[in-house]
C-alpha atoms as a PDB file:
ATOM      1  CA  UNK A   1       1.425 -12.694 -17.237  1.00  0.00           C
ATOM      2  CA  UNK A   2       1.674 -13.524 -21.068  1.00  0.00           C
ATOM      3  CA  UNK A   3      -0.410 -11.377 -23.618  1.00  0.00           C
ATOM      4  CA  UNK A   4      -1.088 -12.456 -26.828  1.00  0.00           C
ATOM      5  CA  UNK A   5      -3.302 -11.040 -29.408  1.00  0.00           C
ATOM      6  CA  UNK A   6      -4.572 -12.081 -33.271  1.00  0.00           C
ATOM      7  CA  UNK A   7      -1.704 -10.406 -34.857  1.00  0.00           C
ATOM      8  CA  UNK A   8       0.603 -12.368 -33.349  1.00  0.00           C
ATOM      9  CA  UNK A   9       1.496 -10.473 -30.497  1.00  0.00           C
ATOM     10  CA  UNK A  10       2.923 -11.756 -27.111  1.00  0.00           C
ATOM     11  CA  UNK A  11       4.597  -9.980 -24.565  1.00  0.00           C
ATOM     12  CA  UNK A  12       5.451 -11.179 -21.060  1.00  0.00           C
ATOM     13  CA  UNK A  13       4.619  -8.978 -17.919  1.00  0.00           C
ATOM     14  CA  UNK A  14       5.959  -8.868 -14.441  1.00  0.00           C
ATOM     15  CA  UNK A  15       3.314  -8.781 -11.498  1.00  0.00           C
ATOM     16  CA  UNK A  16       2.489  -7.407  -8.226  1.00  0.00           C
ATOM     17  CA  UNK A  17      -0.309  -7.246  -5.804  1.00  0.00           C
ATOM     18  CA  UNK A  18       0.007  -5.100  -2.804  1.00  0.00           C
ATOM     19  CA  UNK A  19      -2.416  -4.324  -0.543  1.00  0.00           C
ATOM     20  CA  UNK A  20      -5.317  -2.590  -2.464  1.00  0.00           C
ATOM     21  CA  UNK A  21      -2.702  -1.799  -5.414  1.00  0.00           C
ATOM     22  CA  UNK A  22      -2.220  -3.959  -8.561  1.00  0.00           C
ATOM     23  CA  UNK A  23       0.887  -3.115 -10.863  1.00  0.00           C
ATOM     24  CA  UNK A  24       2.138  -4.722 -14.040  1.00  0.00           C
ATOM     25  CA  UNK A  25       4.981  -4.133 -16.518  1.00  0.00           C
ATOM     26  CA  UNK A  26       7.326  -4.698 -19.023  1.00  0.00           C
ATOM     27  CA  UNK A  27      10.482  -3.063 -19.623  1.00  0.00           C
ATOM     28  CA  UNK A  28      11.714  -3.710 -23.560  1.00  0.00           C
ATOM     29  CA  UNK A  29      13.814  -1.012 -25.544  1.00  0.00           C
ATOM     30  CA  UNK A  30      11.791   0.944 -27.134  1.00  0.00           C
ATOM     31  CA  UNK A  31       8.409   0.183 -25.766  1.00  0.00           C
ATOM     32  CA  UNK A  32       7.969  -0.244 -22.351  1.00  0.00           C
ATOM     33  CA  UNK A  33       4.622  -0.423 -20.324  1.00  0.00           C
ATOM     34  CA  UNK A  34       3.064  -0.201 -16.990  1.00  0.00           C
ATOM     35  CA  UNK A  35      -0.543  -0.555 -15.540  1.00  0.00           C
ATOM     36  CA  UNK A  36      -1.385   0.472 -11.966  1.00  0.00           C
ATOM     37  CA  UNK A  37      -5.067  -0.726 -10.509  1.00  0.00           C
ATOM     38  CA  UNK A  38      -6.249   0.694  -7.419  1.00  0.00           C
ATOM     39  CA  UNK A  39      -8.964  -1.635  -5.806  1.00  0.00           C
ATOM     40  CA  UNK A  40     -11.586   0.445  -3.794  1.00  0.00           C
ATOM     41  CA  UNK A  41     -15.403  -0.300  -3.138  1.00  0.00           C
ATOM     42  CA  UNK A  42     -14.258  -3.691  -1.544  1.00  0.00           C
ATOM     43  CA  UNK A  43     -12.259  -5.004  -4.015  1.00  0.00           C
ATOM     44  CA  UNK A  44     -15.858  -4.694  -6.210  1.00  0.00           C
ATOM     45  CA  UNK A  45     -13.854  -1.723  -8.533  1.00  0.00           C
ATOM     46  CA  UNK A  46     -10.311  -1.488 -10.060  1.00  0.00           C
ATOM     47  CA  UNK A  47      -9.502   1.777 -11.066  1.00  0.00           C
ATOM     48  CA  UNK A  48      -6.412   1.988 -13.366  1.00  0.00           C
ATOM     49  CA  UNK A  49      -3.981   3.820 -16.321  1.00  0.00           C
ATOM     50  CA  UNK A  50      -1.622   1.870 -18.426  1.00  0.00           C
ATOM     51  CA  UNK A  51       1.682   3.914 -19.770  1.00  0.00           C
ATOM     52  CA  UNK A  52       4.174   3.578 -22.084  1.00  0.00           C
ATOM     53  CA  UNK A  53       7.462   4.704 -22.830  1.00  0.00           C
ATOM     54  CA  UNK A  54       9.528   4.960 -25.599  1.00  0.00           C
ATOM     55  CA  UNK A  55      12.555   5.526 -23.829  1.00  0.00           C
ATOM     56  CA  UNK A  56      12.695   4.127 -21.163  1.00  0.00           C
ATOM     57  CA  UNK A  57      12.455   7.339 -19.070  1.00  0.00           C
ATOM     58  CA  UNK A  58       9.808   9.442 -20.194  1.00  0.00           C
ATOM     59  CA  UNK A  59       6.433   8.061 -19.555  1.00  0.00           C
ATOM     60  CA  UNK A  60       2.868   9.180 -20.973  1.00  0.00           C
ATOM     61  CA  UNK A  61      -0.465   7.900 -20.352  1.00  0.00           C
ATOM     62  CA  UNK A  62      -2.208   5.625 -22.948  1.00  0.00           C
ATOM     63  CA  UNK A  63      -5.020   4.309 -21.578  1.00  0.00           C
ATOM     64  CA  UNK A  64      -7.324   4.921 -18.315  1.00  0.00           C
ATOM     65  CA  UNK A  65      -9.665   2.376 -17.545  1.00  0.00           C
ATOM     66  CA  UNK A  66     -12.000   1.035 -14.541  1.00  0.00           C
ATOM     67  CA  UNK A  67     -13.046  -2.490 -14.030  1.00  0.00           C
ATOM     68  CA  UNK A  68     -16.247  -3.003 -11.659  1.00  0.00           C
ATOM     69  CA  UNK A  69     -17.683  -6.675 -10.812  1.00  0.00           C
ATOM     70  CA  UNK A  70     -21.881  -6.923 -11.563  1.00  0.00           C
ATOM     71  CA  UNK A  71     -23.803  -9.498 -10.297  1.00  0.00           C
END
């Protein structure tokens, strides 16, 4: 996946889907990341938590979120 933002951002992100688990990351010195989204009610919900590391071996959480699909 590529990210990109207004300040002129972009990172590139690896990508994996596994059974009712999505995962995505980016190793870089100095600041890497990882998401991991759970998919429950039916694949209607994804619950997830990005991390980061500054590192490269200690990990903290940054950001918790859930996604849910509305009609």
């Amino acid at each position: 996946m590529l990210y990109f933002d207004e300040r002129g951002v972009s990172r590139i992100y690896e990508m994996t889907l596994s059974g009712n688990v999505w995962k995505m990351w980016r190793n870089s010195p100095g600041f890497s990341q990882r998401f991991t989204g759970t998919l429950v009610d039916k694949g209607r919900t994804i619950i997830g938590v990005w991390e980061l590391s500054k590192d490269g071996s200690n990990w903290e959480r940054d950001l918790e979120l859930t996604y849910t699909r509305v009609k």
